[in-house]
PDB file of N, CA and C in Angstrom:
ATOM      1  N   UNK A   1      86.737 103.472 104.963  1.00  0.00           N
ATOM      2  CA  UNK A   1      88.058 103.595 104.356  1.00  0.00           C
ATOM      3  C   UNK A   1      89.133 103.421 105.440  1.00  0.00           C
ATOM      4  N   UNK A   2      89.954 102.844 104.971  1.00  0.00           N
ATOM      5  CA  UNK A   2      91.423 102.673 106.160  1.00  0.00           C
ATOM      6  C   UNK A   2      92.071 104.099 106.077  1.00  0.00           C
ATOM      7  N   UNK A   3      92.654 104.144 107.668  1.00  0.00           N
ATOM      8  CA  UNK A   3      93.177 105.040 108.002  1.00  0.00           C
ATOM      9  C   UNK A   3      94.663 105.499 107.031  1.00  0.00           C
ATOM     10  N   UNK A   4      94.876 106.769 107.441  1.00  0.00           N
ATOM     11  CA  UNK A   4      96.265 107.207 106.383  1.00  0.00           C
ATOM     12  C   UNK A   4      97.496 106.241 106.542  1.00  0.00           C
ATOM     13  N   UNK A   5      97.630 105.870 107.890  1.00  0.00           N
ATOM     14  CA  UNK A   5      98.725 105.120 108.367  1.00  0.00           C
ATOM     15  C   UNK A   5      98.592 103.903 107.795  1.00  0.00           C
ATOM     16  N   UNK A   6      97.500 103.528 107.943  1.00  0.00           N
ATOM     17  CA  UNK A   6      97.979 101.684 107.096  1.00  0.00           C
ATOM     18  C   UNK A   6      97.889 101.738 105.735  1.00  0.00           C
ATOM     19  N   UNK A   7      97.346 102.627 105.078  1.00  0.00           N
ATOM     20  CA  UNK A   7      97.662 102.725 103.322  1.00  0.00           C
ATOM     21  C   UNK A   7      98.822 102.679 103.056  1.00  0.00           C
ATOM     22  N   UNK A   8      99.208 104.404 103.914  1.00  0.00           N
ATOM     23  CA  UNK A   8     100.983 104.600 103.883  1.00  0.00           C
ATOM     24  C   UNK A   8     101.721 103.161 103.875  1.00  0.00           C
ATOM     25  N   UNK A   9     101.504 101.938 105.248  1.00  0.00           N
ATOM     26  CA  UNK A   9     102.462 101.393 105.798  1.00  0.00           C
ATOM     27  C   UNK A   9     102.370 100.089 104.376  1.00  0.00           C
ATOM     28  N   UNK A  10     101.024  99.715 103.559  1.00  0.00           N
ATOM     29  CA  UNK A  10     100.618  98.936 102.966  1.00  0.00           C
ATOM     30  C   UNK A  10     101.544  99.649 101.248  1.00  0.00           C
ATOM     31  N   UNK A  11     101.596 100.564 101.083  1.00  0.00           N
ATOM     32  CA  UNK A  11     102.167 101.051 100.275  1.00  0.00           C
ATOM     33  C   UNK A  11     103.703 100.452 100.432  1.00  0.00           C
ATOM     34  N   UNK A  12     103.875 101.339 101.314  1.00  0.00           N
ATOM     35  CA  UNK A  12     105.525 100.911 101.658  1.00  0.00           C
ATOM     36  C   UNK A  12     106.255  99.293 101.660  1.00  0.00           C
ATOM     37  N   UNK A  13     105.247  98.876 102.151  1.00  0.00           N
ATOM     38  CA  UNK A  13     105.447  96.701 102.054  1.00  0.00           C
ATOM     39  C   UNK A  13     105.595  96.790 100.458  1.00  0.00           C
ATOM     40  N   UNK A  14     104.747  96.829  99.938  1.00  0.00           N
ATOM     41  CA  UNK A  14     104.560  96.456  98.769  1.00  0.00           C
ATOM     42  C   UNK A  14     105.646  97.070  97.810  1.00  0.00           C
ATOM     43  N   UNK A  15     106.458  97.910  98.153  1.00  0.00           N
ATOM     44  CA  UNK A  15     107.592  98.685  97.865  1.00  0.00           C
ATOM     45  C   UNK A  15     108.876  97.960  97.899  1.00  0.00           C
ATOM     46  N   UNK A  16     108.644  97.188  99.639  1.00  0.00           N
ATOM     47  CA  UNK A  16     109.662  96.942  99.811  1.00  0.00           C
ATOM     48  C   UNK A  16     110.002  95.429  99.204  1.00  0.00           C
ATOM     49  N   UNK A  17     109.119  95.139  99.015  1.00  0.00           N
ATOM     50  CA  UNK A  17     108.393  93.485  98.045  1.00  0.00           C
ATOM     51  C   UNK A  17     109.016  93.467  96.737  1.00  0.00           C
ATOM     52  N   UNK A  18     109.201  94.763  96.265  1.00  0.00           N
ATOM     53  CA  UNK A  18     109.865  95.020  95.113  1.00  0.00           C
ATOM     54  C   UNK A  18     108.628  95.182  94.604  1.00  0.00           C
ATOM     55  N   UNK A  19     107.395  95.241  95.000  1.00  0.00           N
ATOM     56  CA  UNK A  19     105.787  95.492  93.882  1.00  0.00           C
ATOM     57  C   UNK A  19     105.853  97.156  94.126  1.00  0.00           C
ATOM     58  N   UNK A  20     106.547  97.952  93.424  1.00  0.00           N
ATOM     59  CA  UNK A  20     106.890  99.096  92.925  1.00  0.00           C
ATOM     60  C   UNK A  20     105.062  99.307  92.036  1.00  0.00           C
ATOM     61  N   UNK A  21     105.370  98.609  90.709  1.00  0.00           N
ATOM     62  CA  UNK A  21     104.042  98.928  90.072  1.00  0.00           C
ATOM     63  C   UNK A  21     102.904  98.764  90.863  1.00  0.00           C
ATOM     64  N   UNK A  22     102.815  96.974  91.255  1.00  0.00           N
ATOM     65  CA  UNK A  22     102.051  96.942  91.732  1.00  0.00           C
ATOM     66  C   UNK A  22     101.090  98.272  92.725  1.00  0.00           C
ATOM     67  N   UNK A  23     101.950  98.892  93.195  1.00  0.00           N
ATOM     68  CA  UNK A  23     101.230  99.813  94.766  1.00  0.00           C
ATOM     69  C   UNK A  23     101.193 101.400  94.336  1.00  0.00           C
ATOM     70  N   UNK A  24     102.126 101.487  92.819  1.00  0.00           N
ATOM     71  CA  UNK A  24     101.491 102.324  91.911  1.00  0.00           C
ATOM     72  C   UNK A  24      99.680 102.102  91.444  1.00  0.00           C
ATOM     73  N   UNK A  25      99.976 101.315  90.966  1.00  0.00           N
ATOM     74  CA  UNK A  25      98.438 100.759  90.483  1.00  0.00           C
ATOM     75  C   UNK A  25      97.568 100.884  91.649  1.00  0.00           C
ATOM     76  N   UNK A  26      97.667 100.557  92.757  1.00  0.00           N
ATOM     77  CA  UNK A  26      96.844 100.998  93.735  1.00  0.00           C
ATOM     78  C   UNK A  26      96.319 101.763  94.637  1.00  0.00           C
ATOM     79  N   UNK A  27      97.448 102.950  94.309  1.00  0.00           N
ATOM     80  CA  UNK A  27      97.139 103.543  95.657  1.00  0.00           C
ATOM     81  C   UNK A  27      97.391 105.317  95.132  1.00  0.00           C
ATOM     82  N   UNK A  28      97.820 104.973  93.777  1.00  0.00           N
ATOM     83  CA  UNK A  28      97.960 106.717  92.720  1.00  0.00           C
ATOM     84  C   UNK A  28      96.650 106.948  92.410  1.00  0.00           C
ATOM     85  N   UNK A  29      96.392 108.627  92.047  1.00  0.00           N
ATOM     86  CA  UNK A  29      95.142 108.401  91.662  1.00  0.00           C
ATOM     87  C   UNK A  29      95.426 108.955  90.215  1.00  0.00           C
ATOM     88  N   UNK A  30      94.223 109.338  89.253  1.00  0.00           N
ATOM     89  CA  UNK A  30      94.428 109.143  87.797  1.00  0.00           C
ATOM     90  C   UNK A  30      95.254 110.625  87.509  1.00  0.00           C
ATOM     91  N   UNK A  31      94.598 111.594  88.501  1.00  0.00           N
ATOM     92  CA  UNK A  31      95.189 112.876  88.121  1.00  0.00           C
ATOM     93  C   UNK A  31      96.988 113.702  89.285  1.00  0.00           C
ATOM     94  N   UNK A  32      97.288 112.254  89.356  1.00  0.00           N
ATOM     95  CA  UNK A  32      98.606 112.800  90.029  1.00  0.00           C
ATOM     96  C   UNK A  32      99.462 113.501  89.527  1.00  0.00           C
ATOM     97  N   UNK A  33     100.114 114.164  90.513  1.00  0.00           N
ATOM     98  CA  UNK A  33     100.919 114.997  90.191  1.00  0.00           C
ATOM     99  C   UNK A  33     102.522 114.359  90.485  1.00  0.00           C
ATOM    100  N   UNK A  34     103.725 113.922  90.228  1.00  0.00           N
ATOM    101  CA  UNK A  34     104.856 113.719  90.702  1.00  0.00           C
ATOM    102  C   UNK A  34     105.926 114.447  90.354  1.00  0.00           C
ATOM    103  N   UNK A  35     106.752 114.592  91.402  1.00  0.00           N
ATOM    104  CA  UNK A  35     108.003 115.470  90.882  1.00  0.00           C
ATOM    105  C   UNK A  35     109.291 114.890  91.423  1.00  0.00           C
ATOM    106  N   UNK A  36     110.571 115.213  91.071  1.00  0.00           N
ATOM    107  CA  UNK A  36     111.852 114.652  91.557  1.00  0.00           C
ATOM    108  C   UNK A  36     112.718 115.986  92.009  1.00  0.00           C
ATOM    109  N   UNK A  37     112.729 116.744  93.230  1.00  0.00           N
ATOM    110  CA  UNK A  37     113.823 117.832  93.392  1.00  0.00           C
ATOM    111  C   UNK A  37     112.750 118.741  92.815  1.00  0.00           C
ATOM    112  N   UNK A  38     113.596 119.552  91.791  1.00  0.00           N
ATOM    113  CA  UNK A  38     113.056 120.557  90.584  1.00  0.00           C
ATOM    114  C   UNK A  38     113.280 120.086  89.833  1.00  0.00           C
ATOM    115  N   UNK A  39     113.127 119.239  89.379  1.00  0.00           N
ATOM    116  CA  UNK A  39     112.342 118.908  88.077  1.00  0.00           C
ATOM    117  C   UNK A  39     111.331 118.824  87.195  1.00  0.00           C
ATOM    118  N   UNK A  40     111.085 119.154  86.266  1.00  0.00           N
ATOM    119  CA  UNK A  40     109.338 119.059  85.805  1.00  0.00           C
ATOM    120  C   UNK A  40     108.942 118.350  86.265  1.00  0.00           C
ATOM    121  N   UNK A  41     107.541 118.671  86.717  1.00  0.00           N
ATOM    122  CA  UNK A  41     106.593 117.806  87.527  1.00  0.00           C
ATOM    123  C   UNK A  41     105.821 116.903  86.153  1.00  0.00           C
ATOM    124  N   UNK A  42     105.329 115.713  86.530  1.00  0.00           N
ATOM    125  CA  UNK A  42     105.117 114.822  85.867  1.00  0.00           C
ATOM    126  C   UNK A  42     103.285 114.853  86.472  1.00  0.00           C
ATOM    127  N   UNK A  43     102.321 115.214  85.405  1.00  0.00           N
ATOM    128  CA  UNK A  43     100.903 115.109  85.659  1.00  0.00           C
ATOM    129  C   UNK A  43     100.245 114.156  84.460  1.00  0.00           C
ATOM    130  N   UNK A  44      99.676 113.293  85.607  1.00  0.00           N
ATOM    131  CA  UNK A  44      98.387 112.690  84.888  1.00  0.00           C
ATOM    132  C   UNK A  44      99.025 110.923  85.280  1.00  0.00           C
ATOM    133  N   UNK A  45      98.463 109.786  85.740  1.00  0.00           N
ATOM    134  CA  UNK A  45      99.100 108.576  86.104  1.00  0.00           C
ATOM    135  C   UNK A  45      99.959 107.957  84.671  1.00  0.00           C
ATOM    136  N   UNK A  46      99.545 108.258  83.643  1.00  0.00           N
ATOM    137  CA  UNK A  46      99.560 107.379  82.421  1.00  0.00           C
ATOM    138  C   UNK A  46     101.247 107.946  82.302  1.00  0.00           C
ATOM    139  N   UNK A  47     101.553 109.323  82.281  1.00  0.00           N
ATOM    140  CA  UNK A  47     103.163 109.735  82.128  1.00  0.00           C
ATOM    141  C   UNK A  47     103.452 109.529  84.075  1.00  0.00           C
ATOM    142  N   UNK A  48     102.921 109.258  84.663  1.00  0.00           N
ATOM    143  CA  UNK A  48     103.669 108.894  86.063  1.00  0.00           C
ATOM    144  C   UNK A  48     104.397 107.489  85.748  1.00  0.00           C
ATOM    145  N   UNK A  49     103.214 106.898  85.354  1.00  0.00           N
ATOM    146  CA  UNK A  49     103.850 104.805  85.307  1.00  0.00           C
ATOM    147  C   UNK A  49     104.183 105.030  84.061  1.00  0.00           C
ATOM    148  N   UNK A  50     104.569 105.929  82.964  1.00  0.00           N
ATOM    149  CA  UNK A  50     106.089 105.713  82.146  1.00  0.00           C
ATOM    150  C   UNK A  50     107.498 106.058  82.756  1.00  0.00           C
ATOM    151  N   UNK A  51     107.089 106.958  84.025  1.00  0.00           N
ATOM    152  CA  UNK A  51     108.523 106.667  84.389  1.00  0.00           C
ATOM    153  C   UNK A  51     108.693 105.954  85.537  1.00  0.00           C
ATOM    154  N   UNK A  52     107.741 105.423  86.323  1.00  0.00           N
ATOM    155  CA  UNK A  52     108.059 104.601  87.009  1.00  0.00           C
ATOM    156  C   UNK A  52     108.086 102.863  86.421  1.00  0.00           C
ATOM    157  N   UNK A  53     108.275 102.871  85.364  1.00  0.00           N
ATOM    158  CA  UNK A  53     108.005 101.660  84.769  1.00  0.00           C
ATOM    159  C   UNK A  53     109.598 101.691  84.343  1.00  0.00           C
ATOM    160  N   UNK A  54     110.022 103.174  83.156  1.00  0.00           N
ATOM    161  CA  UNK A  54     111.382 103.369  83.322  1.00  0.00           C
ATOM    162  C   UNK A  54     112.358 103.020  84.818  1.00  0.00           C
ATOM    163  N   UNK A  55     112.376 103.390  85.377  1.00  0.00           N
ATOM    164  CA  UNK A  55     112.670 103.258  86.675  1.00  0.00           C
ATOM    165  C   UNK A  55     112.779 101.804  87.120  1.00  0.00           C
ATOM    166  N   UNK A  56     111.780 101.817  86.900  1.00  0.00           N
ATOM    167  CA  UNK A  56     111.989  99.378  87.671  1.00  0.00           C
ATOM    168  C   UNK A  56     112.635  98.541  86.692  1.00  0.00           C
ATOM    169  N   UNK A  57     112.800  99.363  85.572  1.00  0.00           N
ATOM    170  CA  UNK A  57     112.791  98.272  84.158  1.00  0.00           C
ATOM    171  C   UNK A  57     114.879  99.054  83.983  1.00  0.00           C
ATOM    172  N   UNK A  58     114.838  99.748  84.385  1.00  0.00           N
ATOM    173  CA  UNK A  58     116.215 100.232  84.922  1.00  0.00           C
ATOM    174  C   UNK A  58     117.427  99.545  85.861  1.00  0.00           C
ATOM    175  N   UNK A  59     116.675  98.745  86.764  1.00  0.00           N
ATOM    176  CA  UNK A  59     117.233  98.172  87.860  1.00  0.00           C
ATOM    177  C   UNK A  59     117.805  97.175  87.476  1.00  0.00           C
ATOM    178  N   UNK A  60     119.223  97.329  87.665  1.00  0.00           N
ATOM    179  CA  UNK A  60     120.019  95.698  87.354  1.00  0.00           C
ATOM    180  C   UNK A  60     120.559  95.092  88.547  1.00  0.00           C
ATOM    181  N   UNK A  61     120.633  95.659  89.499  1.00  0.00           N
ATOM    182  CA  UNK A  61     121.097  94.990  90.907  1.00  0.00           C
ATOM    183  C   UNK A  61     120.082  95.514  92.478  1.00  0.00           C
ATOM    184  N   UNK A  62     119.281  94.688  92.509  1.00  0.00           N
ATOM    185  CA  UNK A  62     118.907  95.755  94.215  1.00  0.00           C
ATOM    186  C   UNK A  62     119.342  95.351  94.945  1.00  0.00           C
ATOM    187  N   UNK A  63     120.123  95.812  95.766  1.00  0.00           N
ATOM    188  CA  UNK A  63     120.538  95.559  97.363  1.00  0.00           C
ATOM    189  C   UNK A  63     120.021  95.573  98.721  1.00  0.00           C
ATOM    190  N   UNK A  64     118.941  96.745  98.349  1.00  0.00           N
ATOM    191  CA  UNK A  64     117.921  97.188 100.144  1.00  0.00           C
ATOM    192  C   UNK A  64     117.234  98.162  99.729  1.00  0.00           C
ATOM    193  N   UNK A  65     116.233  97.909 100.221  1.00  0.00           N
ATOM    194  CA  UNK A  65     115.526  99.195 100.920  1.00  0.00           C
ATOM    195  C   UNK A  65     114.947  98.916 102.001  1.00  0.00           C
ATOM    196  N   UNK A  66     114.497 100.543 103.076  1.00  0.00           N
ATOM    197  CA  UNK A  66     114.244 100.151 103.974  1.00  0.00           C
ATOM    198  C   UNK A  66     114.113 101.896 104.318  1.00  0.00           C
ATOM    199  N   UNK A  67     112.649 101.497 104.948  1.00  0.00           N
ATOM    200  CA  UNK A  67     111.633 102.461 105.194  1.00  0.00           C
ATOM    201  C   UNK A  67     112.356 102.975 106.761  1.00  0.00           C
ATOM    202  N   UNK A  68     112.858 104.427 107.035  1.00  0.00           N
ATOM    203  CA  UNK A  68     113.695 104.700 107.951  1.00  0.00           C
ATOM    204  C   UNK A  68     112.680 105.250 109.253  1.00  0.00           C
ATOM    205  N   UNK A  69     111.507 106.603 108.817  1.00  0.00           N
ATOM    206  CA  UNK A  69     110.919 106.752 109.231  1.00  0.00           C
ATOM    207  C   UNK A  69     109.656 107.586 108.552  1.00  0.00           C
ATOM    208  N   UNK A  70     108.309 107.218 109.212  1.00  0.00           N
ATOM    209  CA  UNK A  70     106.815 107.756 108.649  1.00  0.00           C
ATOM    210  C   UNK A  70     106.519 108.573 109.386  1.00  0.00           C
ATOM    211  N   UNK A  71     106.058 109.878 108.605  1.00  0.00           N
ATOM    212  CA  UNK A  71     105.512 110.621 109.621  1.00  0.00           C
ATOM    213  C   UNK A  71     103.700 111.135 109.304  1.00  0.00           C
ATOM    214  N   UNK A  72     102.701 111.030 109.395  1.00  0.00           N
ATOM    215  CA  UNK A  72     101.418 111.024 109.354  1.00  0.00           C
ATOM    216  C   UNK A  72     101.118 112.228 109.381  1.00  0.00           C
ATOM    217  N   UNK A  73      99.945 112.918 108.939  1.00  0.00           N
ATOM    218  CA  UNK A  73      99.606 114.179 109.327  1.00  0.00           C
ATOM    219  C   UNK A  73      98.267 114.498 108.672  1.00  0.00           C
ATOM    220  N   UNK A  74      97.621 115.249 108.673  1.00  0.00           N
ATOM    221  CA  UNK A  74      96.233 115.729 107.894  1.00  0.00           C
ATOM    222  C   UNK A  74      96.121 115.499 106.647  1.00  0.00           C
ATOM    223  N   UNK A  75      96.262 114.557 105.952  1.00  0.00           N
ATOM    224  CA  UNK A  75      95.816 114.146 104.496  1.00  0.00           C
ATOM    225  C   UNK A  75      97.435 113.892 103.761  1.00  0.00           C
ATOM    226  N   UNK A  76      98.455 113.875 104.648  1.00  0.00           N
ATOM    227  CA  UNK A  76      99.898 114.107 104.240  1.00  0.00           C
ATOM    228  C   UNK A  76     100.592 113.012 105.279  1.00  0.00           C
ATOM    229  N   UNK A  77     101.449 112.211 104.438  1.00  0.00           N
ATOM    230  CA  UNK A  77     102.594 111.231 104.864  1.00  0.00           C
ATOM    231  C   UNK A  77     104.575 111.824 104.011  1.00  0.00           C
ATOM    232  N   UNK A  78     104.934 111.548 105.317  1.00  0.00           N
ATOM    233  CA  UNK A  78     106.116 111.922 104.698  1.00  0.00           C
ATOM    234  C   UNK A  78     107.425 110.671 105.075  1.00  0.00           C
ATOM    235  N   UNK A  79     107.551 109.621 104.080  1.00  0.00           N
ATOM    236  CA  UNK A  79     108.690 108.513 104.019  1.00  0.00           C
ATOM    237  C   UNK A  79     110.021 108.799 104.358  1.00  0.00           C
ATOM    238  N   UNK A  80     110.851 108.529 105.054  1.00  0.00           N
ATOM    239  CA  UNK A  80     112.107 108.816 104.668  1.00  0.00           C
ATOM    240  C   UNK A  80     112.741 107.388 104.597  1.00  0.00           C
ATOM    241  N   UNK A  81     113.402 107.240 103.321  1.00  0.00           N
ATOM    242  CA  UNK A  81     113.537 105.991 102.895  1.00  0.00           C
ATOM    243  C   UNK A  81     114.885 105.509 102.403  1.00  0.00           C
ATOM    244  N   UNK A  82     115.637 104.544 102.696  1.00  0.00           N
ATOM    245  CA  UNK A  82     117.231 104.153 102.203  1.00  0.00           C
ATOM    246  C   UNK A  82     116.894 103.615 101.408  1.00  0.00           C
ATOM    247  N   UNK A  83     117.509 104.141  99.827  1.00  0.00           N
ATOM    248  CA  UNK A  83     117.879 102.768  98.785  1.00  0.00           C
ATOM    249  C   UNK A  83     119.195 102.352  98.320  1.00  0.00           C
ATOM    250  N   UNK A  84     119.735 100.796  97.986  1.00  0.00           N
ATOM    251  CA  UNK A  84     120.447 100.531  97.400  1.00  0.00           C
ATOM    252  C   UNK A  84     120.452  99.712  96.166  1.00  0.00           C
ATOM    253  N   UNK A  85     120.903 100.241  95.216  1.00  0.00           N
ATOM    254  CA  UNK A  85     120.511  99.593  93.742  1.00  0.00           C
ATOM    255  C   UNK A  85     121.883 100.635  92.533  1.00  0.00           C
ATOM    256  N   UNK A  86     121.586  99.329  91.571  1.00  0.00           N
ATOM    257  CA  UNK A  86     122.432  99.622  90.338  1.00  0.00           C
ATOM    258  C   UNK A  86     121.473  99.479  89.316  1.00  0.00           C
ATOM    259  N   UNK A  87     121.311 100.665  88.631  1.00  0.00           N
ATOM    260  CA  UNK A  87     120.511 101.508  87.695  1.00  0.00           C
ATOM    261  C   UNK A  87     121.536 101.413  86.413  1.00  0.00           C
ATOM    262  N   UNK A  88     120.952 101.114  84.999  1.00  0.00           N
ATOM    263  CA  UNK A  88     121.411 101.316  83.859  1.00  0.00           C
ATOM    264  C   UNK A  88     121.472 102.516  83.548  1.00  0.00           C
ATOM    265  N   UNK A  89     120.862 103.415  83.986  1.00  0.00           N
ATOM    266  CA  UNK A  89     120.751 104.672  83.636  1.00  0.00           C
ATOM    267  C   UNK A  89     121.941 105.706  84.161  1.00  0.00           C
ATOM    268  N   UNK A  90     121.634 105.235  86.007  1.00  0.00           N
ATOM    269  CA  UNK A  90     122.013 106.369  87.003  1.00  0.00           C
ATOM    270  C   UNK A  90     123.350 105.684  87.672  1.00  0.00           C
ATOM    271  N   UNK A  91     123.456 104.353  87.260  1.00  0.00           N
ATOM    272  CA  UNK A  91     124.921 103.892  87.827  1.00  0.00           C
ATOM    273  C   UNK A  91     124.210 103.420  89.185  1.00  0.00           C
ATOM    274  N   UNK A  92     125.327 103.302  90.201  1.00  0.00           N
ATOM    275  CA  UNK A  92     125.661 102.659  91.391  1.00  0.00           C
ATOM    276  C   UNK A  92     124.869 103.828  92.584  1.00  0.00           C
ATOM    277  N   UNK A  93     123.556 103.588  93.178  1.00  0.00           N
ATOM    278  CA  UNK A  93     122.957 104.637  93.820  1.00  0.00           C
ATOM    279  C   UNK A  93     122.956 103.777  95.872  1.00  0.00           C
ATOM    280  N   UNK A  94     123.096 104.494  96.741  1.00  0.00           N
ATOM    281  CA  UNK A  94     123.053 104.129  97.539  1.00  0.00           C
ATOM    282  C   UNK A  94     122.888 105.411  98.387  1.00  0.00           C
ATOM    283  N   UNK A  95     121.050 105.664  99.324  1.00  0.00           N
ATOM    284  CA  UNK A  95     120.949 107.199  99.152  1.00  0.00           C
ATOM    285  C   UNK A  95     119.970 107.015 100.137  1.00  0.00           C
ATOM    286  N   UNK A  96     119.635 108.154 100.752  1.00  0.00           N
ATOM    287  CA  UNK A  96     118.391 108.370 101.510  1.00  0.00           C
ATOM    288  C   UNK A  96     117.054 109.228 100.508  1.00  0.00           C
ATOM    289  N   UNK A  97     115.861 109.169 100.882  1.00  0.00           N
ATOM    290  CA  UNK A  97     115.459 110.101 100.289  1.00  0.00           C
ATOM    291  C   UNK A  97     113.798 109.979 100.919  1.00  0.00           C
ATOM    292  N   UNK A  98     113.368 111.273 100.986  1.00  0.00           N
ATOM    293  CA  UNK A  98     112.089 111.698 101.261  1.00  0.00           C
ATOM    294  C   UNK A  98     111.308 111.827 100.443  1.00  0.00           C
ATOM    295  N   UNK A  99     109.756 111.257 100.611  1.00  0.00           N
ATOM    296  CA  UNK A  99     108.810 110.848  99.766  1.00  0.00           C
ATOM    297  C   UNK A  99     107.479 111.886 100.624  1.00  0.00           C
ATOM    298  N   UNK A 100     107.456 113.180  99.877  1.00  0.00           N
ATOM    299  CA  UNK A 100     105.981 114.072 100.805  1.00  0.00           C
ATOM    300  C   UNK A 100     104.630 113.377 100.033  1.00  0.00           C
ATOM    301  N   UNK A 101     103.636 113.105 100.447  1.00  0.00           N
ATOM    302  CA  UNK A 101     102.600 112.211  99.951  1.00  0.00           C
ATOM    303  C   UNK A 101     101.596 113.393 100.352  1.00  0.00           C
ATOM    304  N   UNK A 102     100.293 113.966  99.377  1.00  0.00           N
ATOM    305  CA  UNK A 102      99.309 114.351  99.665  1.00  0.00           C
ATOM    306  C   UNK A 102      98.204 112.968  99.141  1.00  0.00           C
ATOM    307  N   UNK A 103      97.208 112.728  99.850  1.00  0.00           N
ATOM    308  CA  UNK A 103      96.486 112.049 100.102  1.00  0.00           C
ATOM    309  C   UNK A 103      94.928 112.028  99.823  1.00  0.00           C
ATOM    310  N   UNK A 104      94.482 112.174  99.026  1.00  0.00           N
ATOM    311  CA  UNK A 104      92.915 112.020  99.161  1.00  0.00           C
ATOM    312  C   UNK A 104      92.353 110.814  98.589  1.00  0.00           C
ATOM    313  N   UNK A 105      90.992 110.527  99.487  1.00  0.00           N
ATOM    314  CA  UNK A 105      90.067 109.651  99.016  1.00  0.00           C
ATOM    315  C   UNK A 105      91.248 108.021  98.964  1.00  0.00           C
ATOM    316  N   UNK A 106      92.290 108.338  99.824  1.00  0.00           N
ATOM    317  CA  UNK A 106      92.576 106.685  99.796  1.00  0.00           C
ATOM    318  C   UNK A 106      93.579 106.854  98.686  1.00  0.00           C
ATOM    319  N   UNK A 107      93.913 107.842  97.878  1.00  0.00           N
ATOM    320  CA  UNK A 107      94.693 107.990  96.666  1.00  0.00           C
ATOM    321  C   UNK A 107      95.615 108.882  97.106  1.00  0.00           C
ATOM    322  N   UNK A 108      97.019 108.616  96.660  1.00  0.00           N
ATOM    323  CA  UNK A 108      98.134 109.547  96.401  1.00  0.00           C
ATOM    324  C   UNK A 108      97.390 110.526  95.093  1.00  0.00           C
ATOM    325  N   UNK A 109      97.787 111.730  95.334  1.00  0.00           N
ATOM    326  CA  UNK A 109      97.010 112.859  94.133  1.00  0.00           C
ATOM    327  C   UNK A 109      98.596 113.930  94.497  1.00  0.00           C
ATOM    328  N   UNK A 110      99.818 113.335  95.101  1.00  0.00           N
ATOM    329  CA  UNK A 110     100.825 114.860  95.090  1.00  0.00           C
ATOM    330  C   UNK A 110     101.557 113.823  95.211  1.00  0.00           C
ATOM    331  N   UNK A 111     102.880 113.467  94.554  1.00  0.00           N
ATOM    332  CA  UNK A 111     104.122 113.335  95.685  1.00  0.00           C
ATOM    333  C   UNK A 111     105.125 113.953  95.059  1.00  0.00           C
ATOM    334  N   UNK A 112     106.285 114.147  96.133  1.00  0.00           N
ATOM    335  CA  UNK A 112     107.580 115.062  95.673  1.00  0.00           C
ATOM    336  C   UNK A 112     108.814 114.079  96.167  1.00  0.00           C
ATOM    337  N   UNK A 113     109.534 114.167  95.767  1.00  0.00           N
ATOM    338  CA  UNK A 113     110.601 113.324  96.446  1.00  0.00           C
ATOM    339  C   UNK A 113     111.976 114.386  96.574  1.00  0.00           C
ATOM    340  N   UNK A 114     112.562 114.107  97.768  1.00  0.00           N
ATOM    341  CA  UNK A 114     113.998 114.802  98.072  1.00  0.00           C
ATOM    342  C   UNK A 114     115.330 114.336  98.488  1.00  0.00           C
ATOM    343  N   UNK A 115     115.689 114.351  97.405  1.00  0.00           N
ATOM    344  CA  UNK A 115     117.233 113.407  97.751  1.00  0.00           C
ATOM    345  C   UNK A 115     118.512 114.040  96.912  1.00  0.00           C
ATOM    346  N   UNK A 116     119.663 113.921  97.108  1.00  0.00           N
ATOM    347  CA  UNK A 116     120.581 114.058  96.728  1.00  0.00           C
ATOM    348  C   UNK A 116     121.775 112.783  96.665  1.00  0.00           C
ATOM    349  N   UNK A 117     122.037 112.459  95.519  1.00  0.00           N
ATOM    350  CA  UNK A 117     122.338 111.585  94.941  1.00  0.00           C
ATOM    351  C   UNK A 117     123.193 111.584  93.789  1.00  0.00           C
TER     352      UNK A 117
END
């Protein structure tokens, strides 16, 4: 199995590619957990990729992203990541935000994200 760092870094390309689903599809596992802030946490992949499908299918303008810094650790990656984009939903977003990743078996199985926006 490849190390945490090149999943992470292979994730993140594929992010920045705009293959959002795509690296969903690859790299979530079936029983994830996701959350935004405090917000209800979102369990199980099938309600994860309804809102990350919401989410891409949202986007009417992207401008950037760009992976700021990775930090690696025992089964845990933590993104800190710039986006710029215009959302039907959320309006005009231009933001930093942290992505905590728990990790097993090659699969995302936790992430949380932290931003203010």
């Amino acid at each position: 199995m490849k190390d945490l760092r090149t999943l992470v870094d292979e994730l993140n390309q594929l992010i920045l590619e705009g293959k959002i689903l795509e690296g969903f599809e690859k790299f979530y596992a079936d029983d994830v957990v996701m959350q935004d802030n405090d917000y209800p946490q979102r369990v199980g992949k099938d309600i994860c990729r309804q809102s990350e499908e919401a989410f891409v299918n949202g986007v009417t303008e992207f401008r950037g992203a760009k992976v700021i810094n990775t930090i690696i650790s025992d089964g845990v990656a933590a993104v800190e990541w710039w986006f710029d984009y215009t959302h039907s939903e959320y309006g005009v977003r231009n933001y930093t935000q942290i992505a905590i990743q728990r990790w097993k078996n090659g699969k995302i199985v936790e992430e949380k994200f932290y931003y203010n926006n």
